[in-house]
N, C-alpha and C. Protein backbone atom coordinates (compact mmCIF):
# COMPACT_ATOMS: atom_id res chain seq x y z
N UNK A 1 247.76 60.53 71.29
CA UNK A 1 247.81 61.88 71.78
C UNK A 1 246.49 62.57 71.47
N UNK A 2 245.78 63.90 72.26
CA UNK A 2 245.07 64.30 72.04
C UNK A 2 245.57 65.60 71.96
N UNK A 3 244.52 66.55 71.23
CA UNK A 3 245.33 67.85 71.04
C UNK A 3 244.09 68.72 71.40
N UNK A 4 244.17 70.40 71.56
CA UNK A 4 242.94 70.83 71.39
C UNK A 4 244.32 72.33 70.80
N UNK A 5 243.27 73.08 70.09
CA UNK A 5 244.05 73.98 69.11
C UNK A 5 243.38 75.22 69.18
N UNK A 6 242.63 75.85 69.98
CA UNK A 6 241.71 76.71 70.09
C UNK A 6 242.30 78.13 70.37
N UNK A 7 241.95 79.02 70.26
CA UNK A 7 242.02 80.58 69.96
C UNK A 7 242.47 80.72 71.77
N UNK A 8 243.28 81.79 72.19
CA UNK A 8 243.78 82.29 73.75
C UNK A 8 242.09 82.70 74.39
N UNK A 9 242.11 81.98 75.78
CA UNK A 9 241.12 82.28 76.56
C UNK A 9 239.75 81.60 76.28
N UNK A 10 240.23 80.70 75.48
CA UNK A 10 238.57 80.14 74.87
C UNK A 10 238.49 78.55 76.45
N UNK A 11 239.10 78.46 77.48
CA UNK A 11 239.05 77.50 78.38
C UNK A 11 239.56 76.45 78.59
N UNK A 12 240.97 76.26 77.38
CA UNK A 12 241.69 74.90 77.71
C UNK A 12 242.50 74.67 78.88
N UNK A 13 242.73 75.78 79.73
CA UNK A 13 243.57 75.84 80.78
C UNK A 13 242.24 75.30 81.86
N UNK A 14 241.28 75.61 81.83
CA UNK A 14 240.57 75.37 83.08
C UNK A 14 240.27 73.76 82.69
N UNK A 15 239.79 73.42 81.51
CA UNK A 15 239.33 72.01 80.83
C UNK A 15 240.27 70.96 80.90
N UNK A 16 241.75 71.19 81.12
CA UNK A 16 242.57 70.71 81.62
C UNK A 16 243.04 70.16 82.73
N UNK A 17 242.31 71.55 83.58
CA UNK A 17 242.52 71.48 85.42
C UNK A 17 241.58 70.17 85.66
N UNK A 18 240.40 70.13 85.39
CA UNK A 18 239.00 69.84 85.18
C UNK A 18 239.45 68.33 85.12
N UNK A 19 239.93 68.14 84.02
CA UNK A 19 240.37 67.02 83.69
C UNK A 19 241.68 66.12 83.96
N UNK A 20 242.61 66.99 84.73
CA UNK A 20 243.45 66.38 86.05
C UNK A 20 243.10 65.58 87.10
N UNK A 21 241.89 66.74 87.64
CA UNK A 21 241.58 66.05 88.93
C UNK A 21 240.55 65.33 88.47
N UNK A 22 240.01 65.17 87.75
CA UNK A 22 239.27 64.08 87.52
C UNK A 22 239.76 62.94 87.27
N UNK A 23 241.23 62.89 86.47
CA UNK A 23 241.85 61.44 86.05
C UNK A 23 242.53 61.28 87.71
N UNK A 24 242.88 61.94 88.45
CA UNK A 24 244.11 61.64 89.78
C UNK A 24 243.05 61.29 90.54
N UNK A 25 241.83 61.52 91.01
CA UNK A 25 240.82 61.11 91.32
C UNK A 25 240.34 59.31 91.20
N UNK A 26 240.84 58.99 89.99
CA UNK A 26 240.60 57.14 89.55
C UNK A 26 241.13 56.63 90.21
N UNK A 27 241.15 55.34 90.79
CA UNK A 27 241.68 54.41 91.33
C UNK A 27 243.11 54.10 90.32
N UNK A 28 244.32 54.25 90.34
CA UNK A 28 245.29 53.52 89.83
C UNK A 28 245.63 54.06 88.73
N UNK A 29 245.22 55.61 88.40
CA UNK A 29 245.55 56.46 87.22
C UNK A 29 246.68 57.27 87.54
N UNK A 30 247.60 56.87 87.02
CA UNK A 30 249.14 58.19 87.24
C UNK A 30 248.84 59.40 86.38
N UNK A 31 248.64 60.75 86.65
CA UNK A 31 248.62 61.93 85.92
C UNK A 31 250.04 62.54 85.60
N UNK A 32 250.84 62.78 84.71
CA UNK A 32 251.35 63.89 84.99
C UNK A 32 251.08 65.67 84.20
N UNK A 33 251.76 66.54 84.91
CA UNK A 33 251.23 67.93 84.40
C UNK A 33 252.75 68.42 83.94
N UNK A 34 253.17 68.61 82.81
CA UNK A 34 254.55 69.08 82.37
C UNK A 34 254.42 70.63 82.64
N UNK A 35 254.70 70.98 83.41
CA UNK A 35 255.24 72.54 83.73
C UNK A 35 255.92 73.56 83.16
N UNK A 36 256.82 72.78 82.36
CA UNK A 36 257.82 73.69 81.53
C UNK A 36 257.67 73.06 80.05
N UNK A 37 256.71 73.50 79.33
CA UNK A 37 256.40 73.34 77.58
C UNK A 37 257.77 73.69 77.04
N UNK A 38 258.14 75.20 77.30
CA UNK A 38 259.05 75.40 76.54
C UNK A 38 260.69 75.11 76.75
N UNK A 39 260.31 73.62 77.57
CA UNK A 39 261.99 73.07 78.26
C UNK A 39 262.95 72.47 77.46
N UNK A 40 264.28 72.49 77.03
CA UNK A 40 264.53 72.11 76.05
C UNK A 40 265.16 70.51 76.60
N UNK A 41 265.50 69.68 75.84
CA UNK A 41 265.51 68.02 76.41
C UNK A 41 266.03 67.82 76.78
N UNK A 42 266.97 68.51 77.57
CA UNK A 42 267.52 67.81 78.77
C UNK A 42 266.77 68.02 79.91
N UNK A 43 266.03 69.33 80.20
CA UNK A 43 264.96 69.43 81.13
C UNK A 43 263.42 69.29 81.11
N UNK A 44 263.57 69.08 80.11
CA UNK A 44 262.47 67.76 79.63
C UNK A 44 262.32 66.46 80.47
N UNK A 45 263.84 65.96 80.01
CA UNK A 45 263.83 64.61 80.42
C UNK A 45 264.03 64.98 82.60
N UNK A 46 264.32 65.71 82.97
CA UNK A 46 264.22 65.91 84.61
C UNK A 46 262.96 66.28 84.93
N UNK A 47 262.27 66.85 84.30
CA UNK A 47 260.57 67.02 84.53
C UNK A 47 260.25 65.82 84.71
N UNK A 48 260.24 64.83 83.77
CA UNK A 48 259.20 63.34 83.39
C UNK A 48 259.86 62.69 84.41
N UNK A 49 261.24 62.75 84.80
CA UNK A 49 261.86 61.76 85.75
C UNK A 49 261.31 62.16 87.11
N UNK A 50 261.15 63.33 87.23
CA UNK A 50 260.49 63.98 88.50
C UNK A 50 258.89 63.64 88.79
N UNK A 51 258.39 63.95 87.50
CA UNK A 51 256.79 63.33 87.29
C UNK A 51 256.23 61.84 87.44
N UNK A 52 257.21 61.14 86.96
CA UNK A 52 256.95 59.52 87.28
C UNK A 52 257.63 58.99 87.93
N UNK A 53 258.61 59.48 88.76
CA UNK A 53 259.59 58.77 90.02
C UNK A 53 260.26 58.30 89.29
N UNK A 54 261.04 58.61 88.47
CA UNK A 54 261.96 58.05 88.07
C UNK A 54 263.33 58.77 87.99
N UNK A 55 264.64 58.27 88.63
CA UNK A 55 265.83 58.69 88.57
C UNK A 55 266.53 58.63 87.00
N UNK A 56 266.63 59.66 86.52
CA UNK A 56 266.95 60.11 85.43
C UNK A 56 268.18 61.09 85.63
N UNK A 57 269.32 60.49 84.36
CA UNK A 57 270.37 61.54 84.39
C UNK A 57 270.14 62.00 82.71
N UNK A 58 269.87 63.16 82.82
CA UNK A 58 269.82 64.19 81.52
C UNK A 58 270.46 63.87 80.34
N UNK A 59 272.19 63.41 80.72
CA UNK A 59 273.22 63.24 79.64
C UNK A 59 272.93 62.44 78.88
N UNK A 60 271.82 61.37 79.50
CA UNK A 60 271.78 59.71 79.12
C UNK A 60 270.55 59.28 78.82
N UNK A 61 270.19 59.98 77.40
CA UNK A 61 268.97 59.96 77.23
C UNK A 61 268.22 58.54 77.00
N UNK A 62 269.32 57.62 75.91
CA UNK A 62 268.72 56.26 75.57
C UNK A 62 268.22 55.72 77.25
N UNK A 63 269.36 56.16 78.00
CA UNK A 63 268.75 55.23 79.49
C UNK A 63 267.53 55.96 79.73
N UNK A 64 267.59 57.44 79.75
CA UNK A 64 266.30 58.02 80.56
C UNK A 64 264.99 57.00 79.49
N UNK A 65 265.49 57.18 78.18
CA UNK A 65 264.00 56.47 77.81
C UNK A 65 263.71 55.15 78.34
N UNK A 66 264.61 54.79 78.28
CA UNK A 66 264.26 53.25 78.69
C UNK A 66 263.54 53.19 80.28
N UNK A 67 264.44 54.10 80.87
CA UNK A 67 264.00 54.13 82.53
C UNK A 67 262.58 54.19 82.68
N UNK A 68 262.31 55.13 81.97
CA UNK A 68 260.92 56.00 81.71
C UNK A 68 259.78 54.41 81.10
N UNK A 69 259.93 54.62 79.91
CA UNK A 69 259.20 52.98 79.13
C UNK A 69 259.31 51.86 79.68
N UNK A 70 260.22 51.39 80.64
CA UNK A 70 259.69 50.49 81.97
C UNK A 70 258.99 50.80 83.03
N UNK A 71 259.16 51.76 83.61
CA UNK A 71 258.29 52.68 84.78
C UNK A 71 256.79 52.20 83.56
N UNK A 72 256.81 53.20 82.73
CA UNK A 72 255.13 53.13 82.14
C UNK A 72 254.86 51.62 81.79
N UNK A 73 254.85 50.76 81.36
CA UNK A 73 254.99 49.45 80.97
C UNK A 73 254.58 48.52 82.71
N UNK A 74 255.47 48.91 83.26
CA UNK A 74 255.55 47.95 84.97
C UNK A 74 253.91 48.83 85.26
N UNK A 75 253.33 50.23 85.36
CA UNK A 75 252.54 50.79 85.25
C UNK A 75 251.18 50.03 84.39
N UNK A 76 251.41 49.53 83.57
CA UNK A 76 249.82 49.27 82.18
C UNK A 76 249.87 48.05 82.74
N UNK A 77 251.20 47.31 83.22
CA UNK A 77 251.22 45.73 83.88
C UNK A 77 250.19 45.88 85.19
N UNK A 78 250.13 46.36 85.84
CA UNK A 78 249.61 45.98 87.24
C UNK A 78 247.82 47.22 87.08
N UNK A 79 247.82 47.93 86.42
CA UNK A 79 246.97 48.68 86.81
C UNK A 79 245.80 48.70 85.03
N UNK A 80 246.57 48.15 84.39
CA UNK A 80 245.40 47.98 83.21
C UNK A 80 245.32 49.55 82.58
N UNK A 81 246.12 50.46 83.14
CA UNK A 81 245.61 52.44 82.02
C UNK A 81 247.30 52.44 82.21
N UNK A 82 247.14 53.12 80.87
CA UNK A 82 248.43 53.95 80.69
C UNK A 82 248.63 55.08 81.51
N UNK A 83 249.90 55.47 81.88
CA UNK A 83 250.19 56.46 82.76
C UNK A 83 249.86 58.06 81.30
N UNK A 84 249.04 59.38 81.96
CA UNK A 84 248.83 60.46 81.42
C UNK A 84 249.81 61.52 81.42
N UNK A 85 250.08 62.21 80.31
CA UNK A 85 250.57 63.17 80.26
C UNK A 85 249.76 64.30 79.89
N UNK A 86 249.56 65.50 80.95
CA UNK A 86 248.77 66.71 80.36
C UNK A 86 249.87 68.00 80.17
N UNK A 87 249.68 68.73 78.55
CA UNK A 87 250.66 69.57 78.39
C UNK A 87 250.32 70.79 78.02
N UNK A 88 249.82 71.90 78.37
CA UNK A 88 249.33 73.14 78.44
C UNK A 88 249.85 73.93 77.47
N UNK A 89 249.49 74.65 76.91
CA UNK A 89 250.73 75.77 76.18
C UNK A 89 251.14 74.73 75.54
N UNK A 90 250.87 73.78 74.71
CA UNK A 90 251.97 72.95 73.53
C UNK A 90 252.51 73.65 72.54
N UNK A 91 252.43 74.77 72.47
CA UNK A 91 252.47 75.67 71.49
C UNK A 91 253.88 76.35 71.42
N UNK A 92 254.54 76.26 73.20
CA UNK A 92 255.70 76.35 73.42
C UNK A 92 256.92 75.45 73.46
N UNK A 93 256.00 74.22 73.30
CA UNK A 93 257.34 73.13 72.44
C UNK A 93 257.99 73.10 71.96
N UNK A 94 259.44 72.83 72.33
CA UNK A 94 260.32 73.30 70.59
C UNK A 94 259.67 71.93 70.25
N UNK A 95 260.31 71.65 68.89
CA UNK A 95 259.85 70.59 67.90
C UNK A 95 260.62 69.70 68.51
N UNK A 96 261.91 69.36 68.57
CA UNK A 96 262.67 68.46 69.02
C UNK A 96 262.23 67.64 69.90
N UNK A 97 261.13 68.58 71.01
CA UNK A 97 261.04 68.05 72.40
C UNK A 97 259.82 67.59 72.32
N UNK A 98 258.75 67.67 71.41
CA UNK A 98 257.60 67.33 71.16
C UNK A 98 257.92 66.06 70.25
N UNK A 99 258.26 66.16 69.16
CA UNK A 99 259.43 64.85 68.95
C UNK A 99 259.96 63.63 69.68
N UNK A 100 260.34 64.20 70.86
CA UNK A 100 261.08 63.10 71.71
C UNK A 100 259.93 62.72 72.07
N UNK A 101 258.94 63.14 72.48
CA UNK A 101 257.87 62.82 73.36
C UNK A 101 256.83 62.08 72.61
N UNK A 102 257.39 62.14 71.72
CA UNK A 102 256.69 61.24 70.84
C UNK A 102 256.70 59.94 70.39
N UNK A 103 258.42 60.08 70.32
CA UNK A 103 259.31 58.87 70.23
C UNK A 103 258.90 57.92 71.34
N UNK A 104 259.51 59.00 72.86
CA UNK A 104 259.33 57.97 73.91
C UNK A 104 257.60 57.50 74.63
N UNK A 105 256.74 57.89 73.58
CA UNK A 105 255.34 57.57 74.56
C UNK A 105 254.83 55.89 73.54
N UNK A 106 255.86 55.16 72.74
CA UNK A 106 255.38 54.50 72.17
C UNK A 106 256.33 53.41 71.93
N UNK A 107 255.90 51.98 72.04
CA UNK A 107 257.24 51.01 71.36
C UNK A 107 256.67 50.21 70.29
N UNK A 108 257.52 49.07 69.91
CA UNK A 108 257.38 48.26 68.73
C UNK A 108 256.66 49.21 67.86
N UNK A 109 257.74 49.52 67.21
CA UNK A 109 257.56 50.52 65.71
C UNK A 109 256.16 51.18 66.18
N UNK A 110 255.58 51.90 67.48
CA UNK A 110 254.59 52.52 67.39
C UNK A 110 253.27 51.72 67.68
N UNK A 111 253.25 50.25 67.79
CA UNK A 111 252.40 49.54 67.89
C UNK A 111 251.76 49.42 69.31
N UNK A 112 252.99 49.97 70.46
CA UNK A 112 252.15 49.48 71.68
C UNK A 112 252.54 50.92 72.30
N UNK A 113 251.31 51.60 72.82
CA UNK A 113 251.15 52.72 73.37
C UNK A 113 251.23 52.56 74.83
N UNK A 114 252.37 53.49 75.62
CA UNK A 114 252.74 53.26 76.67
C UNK A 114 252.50 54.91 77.70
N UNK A 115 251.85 55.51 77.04
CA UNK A 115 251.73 56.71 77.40
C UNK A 115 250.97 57.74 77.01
N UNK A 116 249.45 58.04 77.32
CA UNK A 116 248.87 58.99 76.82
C UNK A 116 249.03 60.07 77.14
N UNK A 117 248.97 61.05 75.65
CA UNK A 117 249.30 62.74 76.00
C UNK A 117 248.10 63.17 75.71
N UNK A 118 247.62 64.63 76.69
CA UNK A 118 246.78 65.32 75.92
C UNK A 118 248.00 67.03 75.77
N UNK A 119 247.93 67.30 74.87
CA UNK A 119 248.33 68.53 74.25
C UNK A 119 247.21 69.58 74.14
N UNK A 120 247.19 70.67 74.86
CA UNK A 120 246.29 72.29 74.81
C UNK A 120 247.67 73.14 74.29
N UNK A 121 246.65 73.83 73.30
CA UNK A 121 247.65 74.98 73.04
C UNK A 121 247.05 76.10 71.64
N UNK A 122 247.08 77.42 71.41
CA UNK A 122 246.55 77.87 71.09
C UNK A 122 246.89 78.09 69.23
N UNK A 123 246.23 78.32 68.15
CA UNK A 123 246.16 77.46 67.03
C UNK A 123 247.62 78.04 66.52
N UNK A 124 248.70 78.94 67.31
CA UNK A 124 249.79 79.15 66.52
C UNK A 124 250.86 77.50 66.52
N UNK A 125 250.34 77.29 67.30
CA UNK A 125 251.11 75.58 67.16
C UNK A 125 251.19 74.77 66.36
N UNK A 126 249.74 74.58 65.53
CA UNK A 126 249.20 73.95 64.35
C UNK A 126 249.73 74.42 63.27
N UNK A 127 249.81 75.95 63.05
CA UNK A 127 250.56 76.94 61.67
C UNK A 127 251.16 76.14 60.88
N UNK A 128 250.78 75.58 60.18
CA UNK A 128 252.08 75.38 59.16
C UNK A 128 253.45 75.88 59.07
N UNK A 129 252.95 77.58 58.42
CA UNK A 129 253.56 78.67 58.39
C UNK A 129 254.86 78.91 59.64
N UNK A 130 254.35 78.33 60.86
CA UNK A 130 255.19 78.79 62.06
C UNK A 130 256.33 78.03 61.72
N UNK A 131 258.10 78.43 62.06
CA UNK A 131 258.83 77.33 61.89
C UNK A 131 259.30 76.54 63.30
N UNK A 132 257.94 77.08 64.33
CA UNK A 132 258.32 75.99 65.44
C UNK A 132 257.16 74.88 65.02
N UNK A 133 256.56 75.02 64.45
CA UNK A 133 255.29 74.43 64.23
C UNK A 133 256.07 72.34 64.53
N UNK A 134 254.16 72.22 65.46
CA UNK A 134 254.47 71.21 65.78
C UNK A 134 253.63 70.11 64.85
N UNK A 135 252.84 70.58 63.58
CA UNK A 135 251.83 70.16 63.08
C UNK A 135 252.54 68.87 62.11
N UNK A 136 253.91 68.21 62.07
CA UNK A 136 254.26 67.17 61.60
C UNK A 136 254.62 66.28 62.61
N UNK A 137 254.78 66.69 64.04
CA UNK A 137 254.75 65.39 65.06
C UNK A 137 253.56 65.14 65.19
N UNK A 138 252.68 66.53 65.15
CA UNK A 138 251.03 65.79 65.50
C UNK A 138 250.40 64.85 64.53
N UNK A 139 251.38 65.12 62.97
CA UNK A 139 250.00 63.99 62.40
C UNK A 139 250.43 62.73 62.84
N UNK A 140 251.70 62.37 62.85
CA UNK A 140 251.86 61.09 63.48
C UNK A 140 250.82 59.92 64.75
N UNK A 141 250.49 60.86 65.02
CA UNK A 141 250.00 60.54 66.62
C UNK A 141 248.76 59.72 66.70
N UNK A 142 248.85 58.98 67.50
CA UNK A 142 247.28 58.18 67.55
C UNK A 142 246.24 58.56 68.90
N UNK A 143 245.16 59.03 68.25
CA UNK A 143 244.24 59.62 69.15
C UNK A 143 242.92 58.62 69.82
N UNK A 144 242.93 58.98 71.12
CA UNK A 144 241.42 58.03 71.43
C UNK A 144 240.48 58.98 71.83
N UNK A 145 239.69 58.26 72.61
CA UNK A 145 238.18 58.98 72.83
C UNK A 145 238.78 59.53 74.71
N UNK A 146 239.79 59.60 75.19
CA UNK A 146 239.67 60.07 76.76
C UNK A 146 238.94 61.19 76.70
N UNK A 147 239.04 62.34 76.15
CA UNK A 147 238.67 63.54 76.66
C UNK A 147 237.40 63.68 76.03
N UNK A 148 236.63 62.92 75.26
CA UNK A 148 235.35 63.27 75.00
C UNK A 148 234.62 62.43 76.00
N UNK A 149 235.27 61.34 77.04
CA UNK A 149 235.18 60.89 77.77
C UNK A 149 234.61 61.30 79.23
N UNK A 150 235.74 62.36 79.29
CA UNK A 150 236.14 62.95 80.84
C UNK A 150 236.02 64.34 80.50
N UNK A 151 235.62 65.12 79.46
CA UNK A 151 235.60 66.24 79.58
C UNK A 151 234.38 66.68 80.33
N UNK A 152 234.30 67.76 80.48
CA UNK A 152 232.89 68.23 81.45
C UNK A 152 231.81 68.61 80.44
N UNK A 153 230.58 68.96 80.45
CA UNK A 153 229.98 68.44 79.32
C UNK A 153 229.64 70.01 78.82
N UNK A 154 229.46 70.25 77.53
CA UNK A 154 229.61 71.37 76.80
C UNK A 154 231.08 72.25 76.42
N UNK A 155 231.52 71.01 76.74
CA UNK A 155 233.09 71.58 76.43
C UNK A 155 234.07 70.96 75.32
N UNK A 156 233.18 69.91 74.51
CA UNK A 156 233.77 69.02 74.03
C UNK A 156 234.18 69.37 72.09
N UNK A 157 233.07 70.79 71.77
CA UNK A 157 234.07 71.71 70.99
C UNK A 157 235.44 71.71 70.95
N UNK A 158 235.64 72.24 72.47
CA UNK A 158 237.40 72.38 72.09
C UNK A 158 237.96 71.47 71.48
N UNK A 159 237.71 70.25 72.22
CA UNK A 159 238.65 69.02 71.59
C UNK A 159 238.80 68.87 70.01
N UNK A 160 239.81 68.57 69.13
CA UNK A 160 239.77 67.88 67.77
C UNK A 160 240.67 67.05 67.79
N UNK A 161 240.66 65.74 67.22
CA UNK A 161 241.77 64.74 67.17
C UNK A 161 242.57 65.06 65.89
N UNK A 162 244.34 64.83 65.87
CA UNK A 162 244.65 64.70 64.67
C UNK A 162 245.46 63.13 64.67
């Protein structure tokens, strides 16, 4: 996962856009853009099913994951990149759902990454202090180099990995 944690209006919303159409742009790169941060998991899980073509029933989450982690998997099989997740406002996550998304972007105890996230959101997310705070799913997370990659250039401040 990648995160950026920066103060309201400092450009993660445009650095984001920026960096959409630049990944949907690749030959054989699936993007998705989660719309609703603050969705709680059952509409969570109808977003991602909607985002990656996948028929998903809400009630049935072990299936939705699984549905989901074959879609991405049949995805890294034929095309060599993990399918993207970009999430705006992470800040409006409940924990649970940032959680799940955590759970489901990874298998074998975490060893094989089936789904990259980038997370924008402004530094009340990180808070400790906050009790939505998402700053114990983020340390979990394993970060790469995409967005110092693909970001546009002088923009690469924003980014910090945790």
């Amino acid at each position: 996962m990648r995160s950026s944690r920066e103060s309201p209006g400092t450009g993660k919303s445009i650095t984001l856009r920026i960096l959409s159409e630049r990944l949907a742009g690749q030959r054989d790169v699936k993007v998705g853009v989660l719309s609703r941060p603050q969705a709680g998991i059952v509409d969570f899980y109808r977003e991602m099913g909607d985002l990656f073509s996948v028929a998903l029933r809400p009630n049935n989450r072990w299936g939705g994951a699984k549905l989901l982690r074959e879609r991405w998997q049949t995805h890294i099989d034929t095309s060599l990149s993990r399918p993207i997740l970009i999430v705006d406002e992470a800040q409006e996550m409940l924990p649970a759902v940032l959680a799940e998304l955590r759970l489901l972007s990874s298998v074998r105890l975490d060893s094989h990454i089936l789904l990259t996230v980038v997370l924008a959101g402004d530094g009340v997310c990180w808070s400790v202090s906050n009790p939505r705070s998402c700053s114990r799913s983020l340390a979990a997370c394993v970060c790469g180099s995409l967005l110092n990659e693909l970001a546009p250039r002088g923009s690469s401040s924003v980014w910090s990995t945790h």
